[in-house]
PDB file of N, CA and C in Angstrom:
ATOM      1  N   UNK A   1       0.851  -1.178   0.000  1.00  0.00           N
ATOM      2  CA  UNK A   1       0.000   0.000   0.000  1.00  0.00           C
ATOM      3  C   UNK A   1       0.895   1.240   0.000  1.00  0.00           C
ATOM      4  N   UNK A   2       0.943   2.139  -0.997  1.00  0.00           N
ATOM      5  CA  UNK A   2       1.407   3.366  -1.246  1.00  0.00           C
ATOM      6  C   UNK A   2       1.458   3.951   0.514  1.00  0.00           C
ATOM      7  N   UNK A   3       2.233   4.979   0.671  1.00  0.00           N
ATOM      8  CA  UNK A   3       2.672   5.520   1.781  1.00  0.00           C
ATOM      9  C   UNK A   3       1.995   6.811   1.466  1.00  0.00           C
ATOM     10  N   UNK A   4       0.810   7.414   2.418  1.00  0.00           N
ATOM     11  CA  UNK A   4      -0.317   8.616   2.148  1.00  0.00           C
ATOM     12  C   UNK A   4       0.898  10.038   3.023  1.00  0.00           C
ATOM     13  N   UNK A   5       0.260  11.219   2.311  1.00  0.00           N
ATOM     14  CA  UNK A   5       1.172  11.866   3.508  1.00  0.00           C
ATOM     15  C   UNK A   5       1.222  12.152   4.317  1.00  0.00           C
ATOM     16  N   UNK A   6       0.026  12.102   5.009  1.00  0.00           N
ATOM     17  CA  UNK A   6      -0.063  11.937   6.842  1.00  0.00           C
ATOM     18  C   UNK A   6       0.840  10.794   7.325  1.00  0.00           C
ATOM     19  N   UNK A   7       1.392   9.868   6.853  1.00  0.00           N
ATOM     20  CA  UNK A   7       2.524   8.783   7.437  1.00  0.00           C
ATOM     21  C   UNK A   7       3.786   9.238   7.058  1.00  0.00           C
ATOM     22  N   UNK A   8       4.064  10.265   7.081  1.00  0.00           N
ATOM     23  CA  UNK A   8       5.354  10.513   6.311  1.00  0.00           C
ATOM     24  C   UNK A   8       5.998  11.155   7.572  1.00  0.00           C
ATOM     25  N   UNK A   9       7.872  10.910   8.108  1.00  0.00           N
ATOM     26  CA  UNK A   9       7.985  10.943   9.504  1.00  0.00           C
ATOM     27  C   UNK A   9       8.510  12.264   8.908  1.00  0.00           C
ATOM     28  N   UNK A  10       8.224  12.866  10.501  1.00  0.00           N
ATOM     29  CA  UNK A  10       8.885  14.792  10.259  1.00  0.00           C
ATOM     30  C   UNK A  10      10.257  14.609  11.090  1.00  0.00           C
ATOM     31  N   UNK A  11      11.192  15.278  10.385  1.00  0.00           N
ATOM     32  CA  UNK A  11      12.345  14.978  10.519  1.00  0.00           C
ATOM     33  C   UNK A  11      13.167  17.091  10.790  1.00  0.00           C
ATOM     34  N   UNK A  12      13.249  17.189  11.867  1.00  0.00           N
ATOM     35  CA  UNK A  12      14.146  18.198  12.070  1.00  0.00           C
ATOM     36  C   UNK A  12      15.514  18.662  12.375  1.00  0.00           C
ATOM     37  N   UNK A  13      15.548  20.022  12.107  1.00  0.00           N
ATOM     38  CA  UNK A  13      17.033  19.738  12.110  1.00  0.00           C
ATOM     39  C   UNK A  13      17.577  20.331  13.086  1.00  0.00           C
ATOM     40  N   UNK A  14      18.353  20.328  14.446  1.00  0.00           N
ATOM     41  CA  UNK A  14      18.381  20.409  15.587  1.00  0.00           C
ATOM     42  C   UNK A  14      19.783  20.718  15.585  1.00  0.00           C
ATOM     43  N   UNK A  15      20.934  22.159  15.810  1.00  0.00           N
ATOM     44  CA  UNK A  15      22.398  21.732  15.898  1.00  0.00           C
ATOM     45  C   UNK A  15      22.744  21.007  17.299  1.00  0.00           C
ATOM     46  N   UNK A  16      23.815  20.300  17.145  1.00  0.00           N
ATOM     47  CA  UNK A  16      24.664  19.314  17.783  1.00  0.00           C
ATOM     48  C   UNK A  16      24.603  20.224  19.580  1.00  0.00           C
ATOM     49  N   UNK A  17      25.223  21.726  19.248  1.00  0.00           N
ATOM     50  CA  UNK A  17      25.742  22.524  20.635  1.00  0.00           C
ATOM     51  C   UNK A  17      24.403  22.636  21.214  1.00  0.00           C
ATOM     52  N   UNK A  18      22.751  23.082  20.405  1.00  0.00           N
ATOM     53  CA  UNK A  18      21.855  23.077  21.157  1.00  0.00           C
ATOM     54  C   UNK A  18      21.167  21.986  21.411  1.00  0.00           C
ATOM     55  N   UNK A  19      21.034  21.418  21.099  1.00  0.00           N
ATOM     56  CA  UNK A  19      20.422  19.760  21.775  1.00  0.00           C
ATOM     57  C   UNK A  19      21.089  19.300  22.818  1.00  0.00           C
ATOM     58  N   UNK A  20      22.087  19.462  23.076  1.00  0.00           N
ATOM     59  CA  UNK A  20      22.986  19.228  24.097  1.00  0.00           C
ATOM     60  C   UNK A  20      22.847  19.989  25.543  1.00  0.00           C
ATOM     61  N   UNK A  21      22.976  21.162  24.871  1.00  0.00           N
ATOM     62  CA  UNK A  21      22.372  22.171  26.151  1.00  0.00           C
ATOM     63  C   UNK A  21      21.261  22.089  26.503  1.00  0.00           C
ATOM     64  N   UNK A  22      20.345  21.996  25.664  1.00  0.00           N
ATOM     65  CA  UNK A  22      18.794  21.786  26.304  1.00  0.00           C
ATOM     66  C   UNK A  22      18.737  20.252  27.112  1.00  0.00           C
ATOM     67  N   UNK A  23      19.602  18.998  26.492  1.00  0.00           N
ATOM     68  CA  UNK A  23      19.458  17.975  27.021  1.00  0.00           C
ATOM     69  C   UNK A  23      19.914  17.950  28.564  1.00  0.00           C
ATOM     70  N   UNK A  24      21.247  19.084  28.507  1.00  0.00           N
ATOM     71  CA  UNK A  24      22.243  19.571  30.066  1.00  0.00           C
ATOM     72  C   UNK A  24      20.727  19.854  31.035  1.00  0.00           C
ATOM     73  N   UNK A  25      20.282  21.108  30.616  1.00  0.00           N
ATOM     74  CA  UNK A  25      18.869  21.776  30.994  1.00  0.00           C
ATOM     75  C   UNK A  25      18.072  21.159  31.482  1.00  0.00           C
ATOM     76  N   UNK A  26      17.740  19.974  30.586  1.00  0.00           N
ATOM     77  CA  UNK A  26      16.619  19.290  31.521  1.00  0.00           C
ATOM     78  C   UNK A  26      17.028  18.193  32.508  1.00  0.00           C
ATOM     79  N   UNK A  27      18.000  17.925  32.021  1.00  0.00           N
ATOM     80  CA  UNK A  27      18.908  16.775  33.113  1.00  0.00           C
ATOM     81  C   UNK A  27      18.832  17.670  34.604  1.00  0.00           C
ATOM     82  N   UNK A  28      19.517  18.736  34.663  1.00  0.00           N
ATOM     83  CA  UNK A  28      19.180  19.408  35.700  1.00  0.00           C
ATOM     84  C   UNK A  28      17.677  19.673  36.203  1.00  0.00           C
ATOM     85  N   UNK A  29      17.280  20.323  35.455  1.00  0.00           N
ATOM     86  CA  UNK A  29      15.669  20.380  35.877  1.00  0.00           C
ATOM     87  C   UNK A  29      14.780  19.329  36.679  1.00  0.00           C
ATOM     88  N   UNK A  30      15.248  18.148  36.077  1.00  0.00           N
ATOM     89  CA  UNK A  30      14.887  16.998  36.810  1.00  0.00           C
ATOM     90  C   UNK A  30      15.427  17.135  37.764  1.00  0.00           C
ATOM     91  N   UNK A  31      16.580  16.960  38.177  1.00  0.00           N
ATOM     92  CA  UNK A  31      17.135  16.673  39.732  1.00  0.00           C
ATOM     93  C   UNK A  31      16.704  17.259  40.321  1.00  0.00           C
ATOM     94  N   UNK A  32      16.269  18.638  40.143  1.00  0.00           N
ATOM     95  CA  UNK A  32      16.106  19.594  40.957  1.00  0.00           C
ATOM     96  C   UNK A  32      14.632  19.623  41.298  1.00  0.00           C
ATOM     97  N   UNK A  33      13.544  19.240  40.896  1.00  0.00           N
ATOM     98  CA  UNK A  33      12.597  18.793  40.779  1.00  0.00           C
ATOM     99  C   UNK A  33      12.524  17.464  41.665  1.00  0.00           C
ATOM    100  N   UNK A  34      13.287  16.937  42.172  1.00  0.00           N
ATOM    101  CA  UNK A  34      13.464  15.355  42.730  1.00  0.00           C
ATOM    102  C   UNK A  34      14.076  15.825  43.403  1.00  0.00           C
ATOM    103  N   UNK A  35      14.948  16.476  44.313  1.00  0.00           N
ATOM    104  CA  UNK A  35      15.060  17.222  45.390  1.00  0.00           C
ATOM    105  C   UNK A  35      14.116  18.070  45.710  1.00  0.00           C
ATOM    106  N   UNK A  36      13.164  18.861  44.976  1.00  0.00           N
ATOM    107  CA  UNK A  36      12.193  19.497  45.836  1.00  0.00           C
ATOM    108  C   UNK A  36      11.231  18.608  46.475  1.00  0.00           C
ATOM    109  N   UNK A  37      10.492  17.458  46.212  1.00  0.00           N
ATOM    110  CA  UNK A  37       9.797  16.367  46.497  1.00  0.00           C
ATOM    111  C   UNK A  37      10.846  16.098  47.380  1.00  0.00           C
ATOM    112  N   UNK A  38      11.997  15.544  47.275  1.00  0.00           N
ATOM    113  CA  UNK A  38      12.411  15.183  48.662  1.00  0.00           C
ATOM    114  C   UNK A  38      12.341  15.687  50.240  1.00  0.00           C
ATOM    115  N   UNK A  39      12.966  16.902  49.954  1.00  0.00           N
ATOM    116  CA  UNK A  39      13.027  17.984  50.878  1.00  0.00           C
ATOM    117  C   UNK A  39      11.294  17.965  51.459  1.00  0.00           C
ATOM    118  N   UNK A  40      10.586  18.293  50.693  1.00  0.00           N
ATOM    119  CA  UNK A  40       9.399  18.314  51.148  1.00  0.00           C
ATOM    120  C   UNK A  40       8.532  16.906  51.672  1.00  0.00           C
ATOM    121  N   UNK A  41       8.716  16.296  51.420  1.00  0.00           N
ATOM    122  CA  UNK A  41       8.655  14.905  51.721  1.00  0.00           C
ATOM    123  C   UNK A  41       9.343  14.560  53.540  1.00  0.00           C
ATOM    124  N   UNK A  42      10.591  14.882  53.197  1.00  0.00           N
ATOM    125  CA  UNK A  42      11.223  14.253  54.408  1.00  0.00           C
ATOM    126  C   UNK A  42      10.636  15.614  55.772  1.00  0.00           C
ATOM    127  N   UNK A  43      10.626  17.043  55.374  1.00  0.00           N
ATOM    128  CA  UNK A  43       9.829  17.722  56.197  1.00  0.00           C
ATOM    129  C   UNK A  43       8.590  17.425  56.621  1.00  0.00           C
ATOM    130  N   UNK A  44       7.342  16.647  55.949  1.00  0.00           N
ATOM    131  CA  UNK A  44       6.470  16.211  56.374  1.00  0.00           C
ATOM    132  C   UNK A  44       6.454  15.227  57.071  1.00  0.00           C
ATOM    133  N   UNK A  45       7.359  14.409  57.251  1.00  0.00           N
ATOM    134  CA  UNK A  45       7.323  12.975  57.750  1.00  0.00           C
ATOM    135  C   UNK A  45       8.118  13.837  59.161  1.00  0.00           C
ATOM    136  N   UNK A  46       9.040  14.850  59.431  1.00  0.00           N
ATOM    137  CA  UNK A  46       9.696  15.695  60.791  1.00  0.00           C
ATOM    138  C   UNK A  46       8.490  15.844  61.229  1.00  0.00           C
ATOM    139  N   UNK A  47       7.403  16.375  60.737  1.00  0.00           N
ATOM    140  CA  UNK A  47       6.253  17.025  61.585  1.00  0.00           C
ATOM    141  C   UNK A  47       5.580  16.073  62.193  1.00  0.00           C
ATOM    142  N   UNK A  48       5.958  14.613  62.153  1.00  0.00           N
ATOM    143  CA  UNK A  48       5.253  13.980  63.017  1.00  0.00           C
ATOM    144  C   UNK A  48       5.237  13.973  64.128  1.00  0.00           C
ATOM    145  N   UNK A  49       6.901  14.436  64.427  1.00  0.00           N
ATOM    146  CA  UNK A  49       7.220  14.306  65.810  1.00  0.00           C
ATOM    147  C   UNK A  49       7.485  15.742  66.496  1.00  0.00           C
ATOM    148  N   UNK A  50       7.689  15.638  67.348  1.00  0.00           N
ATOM    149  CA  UNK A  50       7.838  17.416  67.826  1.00  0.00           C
ATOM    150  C   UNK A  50       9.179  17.474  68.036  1.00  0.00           C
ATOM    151  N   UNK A  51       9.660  16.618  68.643  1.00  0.00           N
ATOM    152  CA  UNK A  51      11.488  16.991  68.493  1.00  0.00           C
ATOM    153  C   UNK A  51      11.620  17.000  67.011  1.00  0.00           C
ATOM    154  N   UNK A  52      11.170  17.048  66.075  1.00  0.00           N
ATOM    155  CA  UNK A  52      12.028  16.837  65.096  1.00  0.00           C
ATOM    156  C   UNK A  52      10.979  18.283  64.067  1.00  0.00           C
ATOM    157  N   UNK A  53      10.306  18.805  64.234  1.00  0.00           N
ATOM    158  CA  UNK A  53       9.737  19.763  63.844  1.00  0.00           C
ATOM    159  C   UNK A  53      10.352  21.405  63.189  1.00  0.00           C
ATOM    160  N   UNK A  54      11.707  21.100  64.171  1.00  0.00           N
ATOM    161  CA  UNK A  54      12.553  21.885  63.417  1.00  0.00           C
ATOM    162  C   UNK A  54      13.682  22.160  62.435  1.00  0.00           C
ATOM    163  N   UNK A  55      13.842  21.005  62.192  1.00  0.00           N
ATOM    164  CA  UNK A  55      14.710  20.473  61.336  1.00  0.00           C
ATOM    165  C   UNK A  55      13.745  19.876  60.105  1.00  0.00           C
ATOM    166  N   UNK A  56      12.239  19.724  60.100  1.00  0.00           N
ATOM    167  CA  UNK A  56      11.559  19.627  58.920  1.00  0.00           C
ATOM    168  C   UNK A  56      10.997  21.397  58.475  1.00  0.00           C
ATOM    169  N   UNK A  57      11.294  22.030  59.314  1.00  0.00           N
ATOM    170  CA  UNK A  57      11.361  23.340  59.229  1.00  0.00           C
ATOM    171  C   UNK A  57      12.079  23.582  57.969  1.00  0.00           C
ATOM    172  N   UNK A  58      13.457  23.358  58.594  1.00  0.00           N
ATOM    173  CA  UNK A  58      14.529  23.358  57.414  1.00  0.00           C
ATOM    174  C   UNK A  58      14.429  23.192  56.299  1.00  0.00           C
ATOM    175  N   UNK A  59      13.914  21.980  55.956  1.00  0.00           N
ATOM    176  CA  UNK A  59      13.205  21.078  55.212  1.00  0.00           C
ATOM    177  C   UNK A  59      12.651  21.816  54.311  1.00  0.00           C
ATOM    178  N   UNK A  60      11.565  22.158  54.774  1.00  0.00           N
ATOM    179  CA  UNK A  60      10.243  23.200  53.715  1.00  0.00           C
ATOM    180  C   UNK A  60      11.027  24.344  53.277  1.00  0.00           C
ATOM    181  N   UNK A  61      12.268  25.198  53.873  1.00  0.00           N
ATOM    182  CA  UNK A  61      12.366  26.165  53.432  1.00  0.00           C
ATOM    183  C   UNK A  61      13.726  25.849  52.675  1.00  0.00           C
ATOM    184  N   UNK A  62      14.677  24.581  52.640  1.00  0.00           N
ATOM    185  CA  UNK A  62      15.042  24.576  51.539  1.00  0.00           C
ATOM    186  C   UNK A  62      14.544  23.665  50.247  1.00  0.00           C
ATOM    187  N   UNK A  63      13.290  23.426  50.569  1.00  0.00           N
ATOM    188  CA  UNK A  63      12.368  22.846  49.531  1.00  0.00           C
ATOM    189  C   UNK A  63      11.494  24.551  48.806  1.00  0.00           C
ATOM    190  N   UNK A  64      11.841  25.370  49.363  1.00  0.00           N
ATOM    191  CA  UNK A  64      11.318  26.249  48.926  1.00  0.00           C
ATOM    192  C   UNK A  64      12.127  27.330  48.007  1.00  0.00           C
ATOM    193  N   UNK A  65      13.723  27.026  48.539  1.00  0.00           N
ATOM    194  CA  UNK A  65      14.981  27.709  47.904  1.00  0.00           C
ATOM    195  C   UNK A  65      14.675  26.903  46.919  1.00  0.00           C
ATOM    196  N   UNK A  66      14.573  25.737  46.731  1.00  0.00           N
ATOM    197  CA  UNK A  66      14.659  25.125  45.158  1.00  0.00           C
ATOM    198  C   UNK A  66      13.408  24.977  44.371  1.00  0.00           C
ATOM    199  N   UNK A  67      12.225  26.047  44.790  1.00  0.00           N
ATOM    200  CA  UNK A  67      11.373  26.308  43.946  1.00  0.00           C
ATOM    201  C   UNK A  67      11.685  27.268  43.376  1.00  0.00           C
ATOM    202  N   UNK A  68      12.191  28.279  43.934  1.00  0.00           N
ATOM    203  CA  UNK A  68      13.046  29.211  43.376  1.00  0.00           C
ATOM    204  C   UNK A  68      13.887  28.672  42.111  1.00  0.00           C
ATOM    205  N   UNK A  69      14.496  27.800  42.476  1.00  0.00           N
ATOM    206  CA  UNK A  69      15.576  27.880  41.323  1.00  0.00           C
ATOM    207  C   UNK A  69      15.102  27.353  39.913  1.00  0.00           C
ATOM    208  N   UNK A  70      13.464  26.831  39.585  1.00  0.00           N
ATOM    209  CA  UNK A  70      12.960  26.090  38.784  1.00  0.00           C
ATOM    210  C   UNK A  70      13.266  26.752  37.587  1.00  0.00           C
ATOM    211  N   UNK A  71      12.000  28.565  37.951  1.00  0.00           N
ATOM    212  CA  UNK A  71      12.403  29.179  36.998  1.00  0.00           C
ATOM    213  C   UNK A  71      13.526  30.055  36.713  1.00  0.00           C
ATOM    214  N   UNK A  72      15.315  29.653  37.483  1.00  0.00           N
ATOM    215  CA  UNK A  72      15.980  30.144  37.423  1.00  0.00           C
ATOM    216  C   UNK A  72      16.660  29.443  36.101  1.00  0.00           C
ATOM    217  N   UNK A  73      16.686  28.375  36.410  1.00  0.00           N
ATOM    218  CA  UNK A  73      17.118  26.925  35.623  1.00  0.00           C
ATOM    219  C   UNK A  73      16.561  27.183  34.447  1.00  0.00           C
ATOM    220  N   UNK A  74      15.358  27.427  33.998  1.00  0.00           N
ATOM    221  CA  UNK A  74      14.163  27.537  32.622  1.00  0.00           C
ATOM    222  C   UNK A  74      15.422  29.179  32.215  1.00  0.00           C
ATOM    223  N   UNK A  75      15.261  29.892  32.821  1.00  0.00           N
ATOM    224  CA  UNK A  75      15.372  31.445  32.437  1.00  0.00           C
ATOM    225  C   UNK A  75      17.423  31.484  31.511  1.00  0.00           C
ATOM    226  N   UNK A  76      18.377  30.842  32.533  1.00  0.00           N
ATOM    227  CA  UNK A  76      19.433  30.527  32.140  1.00  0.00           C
ATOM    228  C   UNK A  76      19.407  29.803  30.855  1.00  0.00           C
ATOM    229  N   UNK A  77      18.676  28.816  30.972  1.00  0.00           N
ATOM    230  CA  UNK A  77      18.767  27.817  29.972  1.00  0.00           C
ATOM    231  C   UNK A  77      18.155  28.570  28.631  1.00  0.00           C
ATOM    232  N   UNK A  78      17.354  29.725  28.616  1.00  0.00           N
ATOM    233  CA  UNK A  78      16.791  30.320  27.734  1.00  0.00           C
ATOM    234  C   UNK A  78      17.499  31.206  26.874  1.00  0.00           C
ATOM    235  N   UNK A  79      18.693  31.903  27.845  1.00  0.00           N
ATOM    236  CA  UNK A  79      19.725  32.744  27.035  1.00  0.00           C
ATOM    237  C   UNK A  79      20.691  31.906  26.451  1.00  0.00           C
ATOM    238  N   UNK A  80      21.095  30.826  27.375  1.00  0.00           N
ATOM    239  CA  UNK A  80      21.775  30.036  26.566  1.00  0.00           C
ATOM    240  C   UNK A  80      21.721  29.659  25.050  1.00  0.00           C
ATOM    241  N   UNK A  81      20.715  28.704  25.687  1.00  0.00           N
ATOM    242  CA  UNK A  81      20.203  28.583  23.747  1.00  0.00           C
ATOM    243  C   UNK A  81      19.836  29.808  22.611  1.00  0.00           C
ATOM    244  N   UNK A  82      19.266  30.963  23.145  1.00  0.00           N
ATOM    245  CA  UNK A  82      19.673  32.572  22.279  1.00  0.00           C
ATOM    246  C   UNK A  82      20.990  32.751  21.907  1.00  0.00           C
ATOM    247  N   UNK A  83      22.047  32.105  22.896  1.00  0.00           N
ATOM    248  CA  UNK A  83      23.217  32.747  22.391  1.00  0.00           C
ATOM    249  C   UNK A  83      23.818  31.576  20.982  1.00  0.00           C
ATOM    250  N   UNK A  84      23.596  30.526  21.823  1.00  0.00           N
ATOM    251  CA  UNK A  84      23.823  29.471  20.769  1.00  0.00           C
ATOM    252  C   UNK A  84      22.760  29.659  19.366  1.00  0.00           C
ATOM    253  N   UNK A  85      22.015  30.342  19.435  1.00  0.00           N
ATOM    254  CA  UNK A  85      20.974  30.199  18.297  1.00  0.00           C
ATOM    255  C   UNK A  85      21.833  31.779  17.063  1.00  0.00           C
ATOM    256  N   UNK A  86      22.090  32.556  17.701  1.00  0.00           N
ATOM    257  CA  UNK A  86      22.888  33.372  17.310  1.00  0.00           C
ATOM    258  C   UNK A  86      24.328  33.678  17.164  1.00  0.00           C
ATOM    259  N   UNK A  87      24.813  33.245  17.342  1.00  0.00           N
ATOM    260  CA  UNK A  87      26.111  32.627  17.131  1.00  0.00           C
ATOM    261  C   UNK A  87      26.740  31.973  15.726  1.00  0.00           C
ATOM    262  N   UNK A  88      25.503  30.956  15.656  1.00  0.00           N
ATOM    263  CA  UNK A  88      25.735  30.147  14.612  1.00  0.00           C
ATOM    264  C   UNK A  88      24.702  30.260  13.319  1.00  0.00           C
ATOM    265  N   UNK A  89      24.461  31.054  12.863  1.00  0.00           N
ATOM    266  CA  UNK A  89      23.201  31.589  12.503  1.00  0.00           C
ATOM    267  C   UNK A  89      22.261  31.248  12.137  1.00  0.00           C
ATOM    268  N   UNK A  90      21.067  31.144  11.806  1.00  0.00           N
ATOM    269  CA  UNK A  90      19.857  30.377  11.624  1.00  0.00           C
ATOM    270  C   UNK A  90      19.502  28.865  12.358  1.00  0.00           C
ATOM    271  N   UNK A  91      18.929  29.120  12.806  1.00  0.00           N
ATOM    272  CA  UNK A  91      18.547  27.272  13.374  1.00  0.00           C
ATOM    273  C   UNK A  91      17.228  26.955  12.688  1.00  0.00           C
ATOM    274  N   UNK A  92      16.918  25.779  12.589  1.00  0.00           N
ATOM    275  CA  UNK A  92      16.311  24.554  11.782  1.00  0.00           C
ATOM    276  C   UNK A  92      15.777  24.349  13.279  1.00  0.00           C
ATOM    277  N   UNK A  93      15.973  24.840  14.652  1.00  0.00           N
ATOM    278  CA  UNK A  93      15.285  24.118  15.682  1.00  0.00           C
ATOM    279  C   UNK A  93      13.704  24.674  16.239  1.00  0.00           C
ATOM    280  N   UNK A  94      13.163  23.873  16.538  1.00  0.00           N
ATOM    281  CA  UNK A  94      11.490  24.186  16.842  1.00  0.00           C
ATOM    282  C   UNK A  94      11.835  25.272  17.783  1.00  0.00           C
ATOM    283  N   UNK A  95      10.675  26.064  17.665  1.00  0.00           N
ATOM    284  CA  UNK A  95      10.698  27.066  19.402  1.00  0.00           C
ATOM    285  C   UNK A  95      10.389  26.064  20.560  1.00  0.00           C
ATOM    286  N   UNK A  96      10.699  26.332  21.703  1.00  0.00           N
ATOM    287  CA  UNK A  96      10.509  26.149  23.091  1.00  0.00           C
ATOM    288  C   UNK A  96       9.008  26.413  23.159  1.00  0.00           C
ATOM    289  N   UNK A  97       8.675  25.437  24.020  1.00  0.00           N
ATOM    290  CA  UNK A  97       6.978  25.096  24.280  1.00  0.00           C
ATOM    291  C   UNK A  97       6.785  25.498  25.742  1.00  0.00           C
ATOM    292  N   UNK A  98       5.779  26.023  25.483  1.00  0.00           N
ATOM    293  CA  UNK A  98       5.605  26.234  27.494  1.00  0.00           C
ATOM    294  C   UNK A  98       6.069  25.123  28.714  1.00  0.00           C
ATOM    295  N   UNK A  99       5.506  24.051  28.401  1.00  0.00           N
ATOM    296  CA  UNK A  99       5.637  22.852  29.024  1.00  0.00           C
ATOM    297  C   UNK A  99       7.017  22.544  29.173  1.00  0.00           C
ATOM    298  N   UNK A 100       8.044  23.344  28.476  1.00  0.00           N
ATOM    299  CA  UNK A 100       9.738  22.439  28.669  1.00  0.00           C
ATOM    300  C   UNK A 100      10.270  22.839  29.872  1.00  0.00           C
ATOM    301  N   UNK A 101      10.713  21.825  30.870  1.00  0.00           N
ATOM    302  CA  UNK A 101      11.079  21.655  31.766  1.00  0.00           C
ATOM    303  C   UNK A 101      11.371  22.963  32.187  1.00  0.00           C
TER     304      UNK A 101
END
């Protein structure tokens, strides 16, 4: 059966330095994201007890320094790839979607 063109694969063209950086980007993003769940996690489980209430203290508020850094991480990672996008001139790469890490 002939191949229609809705089956036809889309193929982009992505340079080597920015795929890399965005891949750096989200590698981080994740961790940091999996340390905020931690932090917050292990502070809730402190509040069970009362001796330990202050040190889940801790907890929440450096689960809260690294909410901070989410959209620090997104914002860096944004000039980055501007500089790399200009630099080398024209990119073949999709724009950035709300949803990226």
């Amino acid at each position: 059966m002939p191949e229609s063109g809705s089956e036809r694969s889309l193929v982009l063209r992505v340079g080597h330095d920015e795929l890399l950086v965005r891949r750096r980007y989200e590698a981080l993003s994740i961790v940091n994201d999996t340390l905020i769940a931690l932090w917050f996690i292990a502070g809730s489980v402190m509040f069970f007890s009362e001796s330990w209430t202050t040190a889940g203290t801790w907890c929440f508020l450096i689960g809260s320094v690294e909410l901070l850094a989410r959209p620090l991480i997104r914002l860096t990672r944004l000039v980055h790839v501007r500089r790399i996008r200009s630099g080398g001139g024209p990119s073949t790469a999709p724009p950035e979607a709300s949803p990226d890490f």
